[in-house]
C-alpha atoms as a PDB file:
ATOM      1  CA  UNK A   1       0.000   0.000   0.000  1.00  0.00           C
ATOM      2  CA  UNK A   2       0.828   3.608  -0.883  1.00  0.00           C
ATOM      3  CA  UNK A   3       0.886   5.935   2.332  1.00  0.00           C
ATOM      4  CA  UNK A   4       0.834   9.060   1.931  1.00  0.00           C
ATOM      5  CA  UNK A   5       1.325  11.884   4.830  1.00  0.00           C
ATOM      6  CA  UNK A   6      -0.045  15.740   4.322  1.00  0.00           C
ATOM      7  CA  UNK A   7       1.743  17.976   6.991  1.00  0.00           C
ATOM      8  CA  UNK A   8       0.044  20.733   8.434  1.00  0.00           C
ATOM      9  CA  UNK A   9       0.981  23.676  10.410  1.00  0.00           C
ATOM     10  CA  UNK A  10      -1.855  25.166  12.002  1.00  0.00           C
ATOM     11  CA  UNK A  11      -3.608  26.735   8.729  1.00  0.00           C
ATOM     12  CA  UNK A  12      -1.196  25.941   5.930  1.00  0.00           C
ATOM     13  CA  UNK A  13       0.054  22.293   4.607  1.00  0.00           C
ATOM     14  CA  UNK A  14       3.717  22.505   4.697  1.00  0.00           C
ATOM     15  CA  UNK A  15       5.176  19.026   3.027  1.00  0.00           C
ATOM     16  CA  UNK A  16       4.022  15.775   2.355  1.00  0.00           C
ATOM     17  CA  UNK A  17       5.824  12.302   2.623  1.00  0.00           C
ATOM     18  CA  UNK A  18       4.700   9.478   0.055  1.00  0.00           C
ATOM     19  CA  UNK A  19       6.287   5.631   0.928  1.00  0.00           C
ATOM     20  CA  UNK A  20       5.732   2.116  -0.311  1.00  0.00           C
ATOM     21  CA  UNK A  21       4.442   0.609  -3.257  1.00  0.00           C
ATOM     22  CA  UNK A  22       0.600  -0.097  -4.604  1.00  0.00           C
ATOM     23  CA  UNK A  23       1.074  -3.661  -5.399  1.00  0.00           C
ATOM     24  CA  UNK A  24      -1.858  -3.341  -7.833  1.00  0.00           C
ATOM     25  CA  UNK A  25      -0.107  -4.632 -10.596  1.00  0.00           C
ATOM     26  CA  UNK A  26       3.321  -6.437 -11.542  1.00  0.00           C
ATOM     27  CA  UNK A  27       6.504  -2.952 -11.952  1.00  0.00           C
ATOM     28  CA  UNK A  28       5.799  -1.443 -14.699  1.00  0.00           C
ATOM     29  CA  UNK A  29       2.326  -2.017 -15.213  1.00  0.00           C
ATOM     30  CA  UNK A  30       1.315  -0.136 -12.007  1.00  0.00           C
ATOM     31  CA  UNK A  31      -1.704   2.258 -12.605  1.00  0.00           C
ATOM     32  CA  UNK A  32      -1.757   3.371  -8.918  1.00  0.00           C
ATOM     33  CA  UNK A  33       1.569   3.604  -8.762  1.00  0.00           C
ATOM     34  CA  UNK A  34       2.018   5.465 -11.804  1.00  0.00           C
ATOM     35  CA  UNK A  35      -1.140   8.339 -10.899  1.00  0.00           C
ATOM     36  CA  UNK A  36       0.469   8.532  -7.530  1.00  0.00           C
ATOM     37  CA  UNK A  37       3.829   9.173  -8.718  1.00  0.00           C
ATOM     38  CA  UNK A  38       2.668  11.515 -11.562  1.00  0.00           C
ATOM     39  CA  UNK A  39       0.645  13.917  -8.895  1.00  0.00           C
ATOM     40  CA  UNK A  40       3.250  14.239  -6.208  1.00  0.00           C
ATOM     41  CA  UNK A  41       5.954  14.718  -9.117  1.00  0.00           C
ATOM     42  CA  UNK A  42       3.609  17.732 -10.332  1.00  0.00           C
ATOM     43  CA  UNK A  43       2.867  19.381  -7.404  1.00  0.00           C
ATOM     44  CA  UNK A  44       7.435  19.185  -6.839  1.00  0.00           C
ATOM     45  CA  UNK A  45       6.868  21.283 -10.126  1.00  0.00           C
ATOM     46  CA  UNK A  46       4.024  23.694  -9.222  1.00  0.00           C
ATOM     47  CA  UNK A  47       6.323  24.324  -6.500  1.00  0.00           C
ATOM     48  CA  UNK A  48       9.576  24.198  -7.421  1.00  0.00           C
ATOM     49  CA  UNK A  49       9.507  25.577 -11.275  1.00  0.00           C
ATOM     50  CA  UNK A  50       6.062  27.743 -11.110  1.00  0.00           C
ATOM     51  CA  UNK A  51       6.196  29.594  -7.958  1.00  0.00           C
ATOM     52  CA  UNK A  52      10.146  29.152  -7.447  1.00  0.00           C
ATOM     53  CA  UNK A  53       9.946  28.072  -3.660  1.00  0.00           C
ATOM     54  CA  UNK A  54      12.329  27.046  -1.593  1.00  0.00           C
ATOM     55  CA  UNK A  55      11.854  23.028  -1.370  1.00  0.00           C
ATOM     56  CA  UNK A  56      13.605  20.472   0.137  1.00  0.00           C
ATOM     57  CA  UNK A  57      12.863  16.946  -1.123  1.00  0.00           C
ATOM     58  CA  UNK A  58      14.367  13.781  -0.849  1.00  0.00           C
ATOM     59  CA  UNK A  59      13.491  10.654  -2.739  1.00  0.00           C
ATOM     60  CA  UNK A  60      14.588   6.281  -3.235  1.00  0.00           C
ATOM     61  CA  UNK A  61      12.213   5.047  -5.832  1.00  0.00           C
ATOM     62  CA  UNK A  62      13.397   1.195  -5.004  1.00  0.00           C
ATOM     63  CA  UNK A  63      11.754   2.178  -1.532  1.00  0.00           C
ATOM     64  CA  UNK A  64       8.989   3.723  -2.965  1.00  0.00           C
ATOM     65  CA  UNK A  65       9.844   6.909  -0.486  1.00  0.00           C
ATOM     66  CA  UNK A  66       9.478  10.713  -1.007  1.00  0.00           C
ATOM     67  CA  UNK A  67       9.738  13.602   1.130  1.00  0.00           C
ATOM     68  CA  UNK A  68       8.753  16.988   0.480  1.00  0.00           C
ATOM     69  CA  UNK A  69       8.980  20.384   2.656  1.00  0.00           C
ATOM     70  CA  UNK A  70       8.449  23.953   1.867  1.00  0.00           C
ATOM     71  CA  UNK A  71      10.594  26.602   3.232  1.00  0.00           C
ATOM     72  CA  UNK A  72       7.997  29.497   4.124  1.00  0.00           C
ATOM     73  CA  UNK A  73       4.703  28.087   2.921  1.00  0.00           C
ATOM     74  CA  UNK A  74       2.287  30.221   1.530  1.00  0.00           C
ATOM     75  CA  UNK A  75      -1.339  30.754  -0.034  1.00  0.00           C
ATOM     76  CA  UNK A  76       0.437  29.829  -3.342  1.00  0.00           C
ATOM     77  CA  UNK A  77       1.851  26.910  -1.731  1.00  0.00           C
ATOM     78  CA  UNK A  78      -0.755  25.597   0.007  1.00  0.00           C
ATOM     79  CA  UNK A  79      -2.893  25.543  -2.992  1.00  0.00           C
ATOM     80  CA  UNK A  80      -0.724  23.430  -4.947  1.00  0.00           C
ATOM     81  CA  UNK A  81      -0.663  20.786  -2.682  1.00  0.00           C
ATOM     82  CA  UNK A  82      -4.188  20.753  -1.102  1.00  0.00           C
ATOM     83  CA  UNK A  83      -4.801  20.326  -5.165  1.00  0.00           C
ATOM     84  CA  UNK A  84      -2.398  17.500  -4.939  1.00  0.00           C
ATOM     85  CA  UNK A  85      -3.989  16.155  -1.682  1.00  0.00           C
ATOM     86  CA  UNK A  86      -7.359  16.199  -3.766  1.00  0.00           C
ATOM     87  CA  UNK A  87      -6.317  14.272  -6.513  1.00  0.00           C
ATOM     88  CA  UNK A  88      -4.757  11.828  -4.079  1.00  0.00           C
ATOM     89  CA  UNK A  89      -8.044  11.192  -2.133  1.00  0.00           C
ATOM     90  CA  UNK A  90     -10.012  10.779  -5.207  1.00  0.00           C
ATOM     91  CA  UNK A  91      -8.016   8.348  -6.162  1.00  0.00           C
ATOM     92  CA  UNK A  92      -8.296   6.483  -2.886  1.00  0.00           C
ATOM     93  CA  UNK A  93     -11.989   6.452  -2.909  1.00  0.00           C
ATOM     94  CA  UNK A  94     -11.671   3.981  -6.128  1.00  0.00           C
ATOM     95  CA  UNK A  95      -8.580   1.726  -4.635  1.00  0.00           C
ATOM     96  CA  UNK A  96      -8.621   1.940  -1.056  1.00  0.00           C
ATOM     97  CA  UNK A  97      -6.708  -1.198  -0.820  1.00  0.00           C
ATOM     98  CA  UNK A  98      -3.706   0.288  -2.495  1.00  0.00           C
ATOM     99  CA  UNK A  99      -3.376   4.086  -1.016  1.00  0.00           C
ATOM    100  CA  UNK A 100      -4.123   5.997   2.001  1.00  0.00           C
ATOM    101  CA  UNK A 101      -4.678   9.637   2.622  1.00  0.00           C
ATOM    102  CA  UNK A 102      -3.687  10.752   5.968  1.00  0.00           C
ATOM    103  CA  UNK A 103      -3.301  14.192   7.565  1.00  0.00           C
ATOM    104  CA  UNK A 104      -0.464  14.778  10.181  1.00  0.00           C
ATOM    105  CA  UNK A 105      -0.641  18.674  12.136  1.00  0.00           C
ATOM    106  CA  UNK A 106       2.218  19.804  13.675  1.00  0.00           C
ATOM    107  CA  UNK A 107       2.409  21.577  16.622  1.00  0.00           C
END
């Protein structure tokens, strides 16, 4: 199963952490896998290319592992992800035995 971890700090989502693996199909052939990696990887560009923040990301795709923080989240910021964290729910509505949404506040 996909996990998948939405930070908060009290009003704004400030990272996100994405580890293991869908198992819905054999590597390669993945659907889950693929729409999860696609939508976290976007939302690294929203940030990162579109609104030039400050990110700090770490990633091991054999682990199936990603890590994302923003340095001075914003409005701009939070959109993106919330967006993200949208997509990501939908998506486990229609294969809850291979993801999982979960919010984590800090503080």
């Amino acid at each position: 199963m996909i996990k998948i971890i939405i930070k908060t700090d009290e009003d704004k989502i400030i990272g996100y952490n994405v580890f293991g693996h869908a198992n819905f199909a054999p590597k390669g052939k993945d659907i889950v896998c693929s729409a999860v990696s696609s939508i976290t990887q976007t939302a690294i560009l929203g940030l990162n290319e579109v609104l030039k923040k400050n990110i700090i990301f770490e990633q091991d795709i054999s682990l199936g592992f990603l890590k994302v923080m923003v340095n001075n989240p914003d409005k701009d910021s939070d959109l993106i992800i919330r967006t993200m964290a949208l997509a990501l729910e939908r998506l486990e509505k229609i294969y809850p035995q291979n993801i999982s949404v979960k919010y984590n506040k800090l503080n």
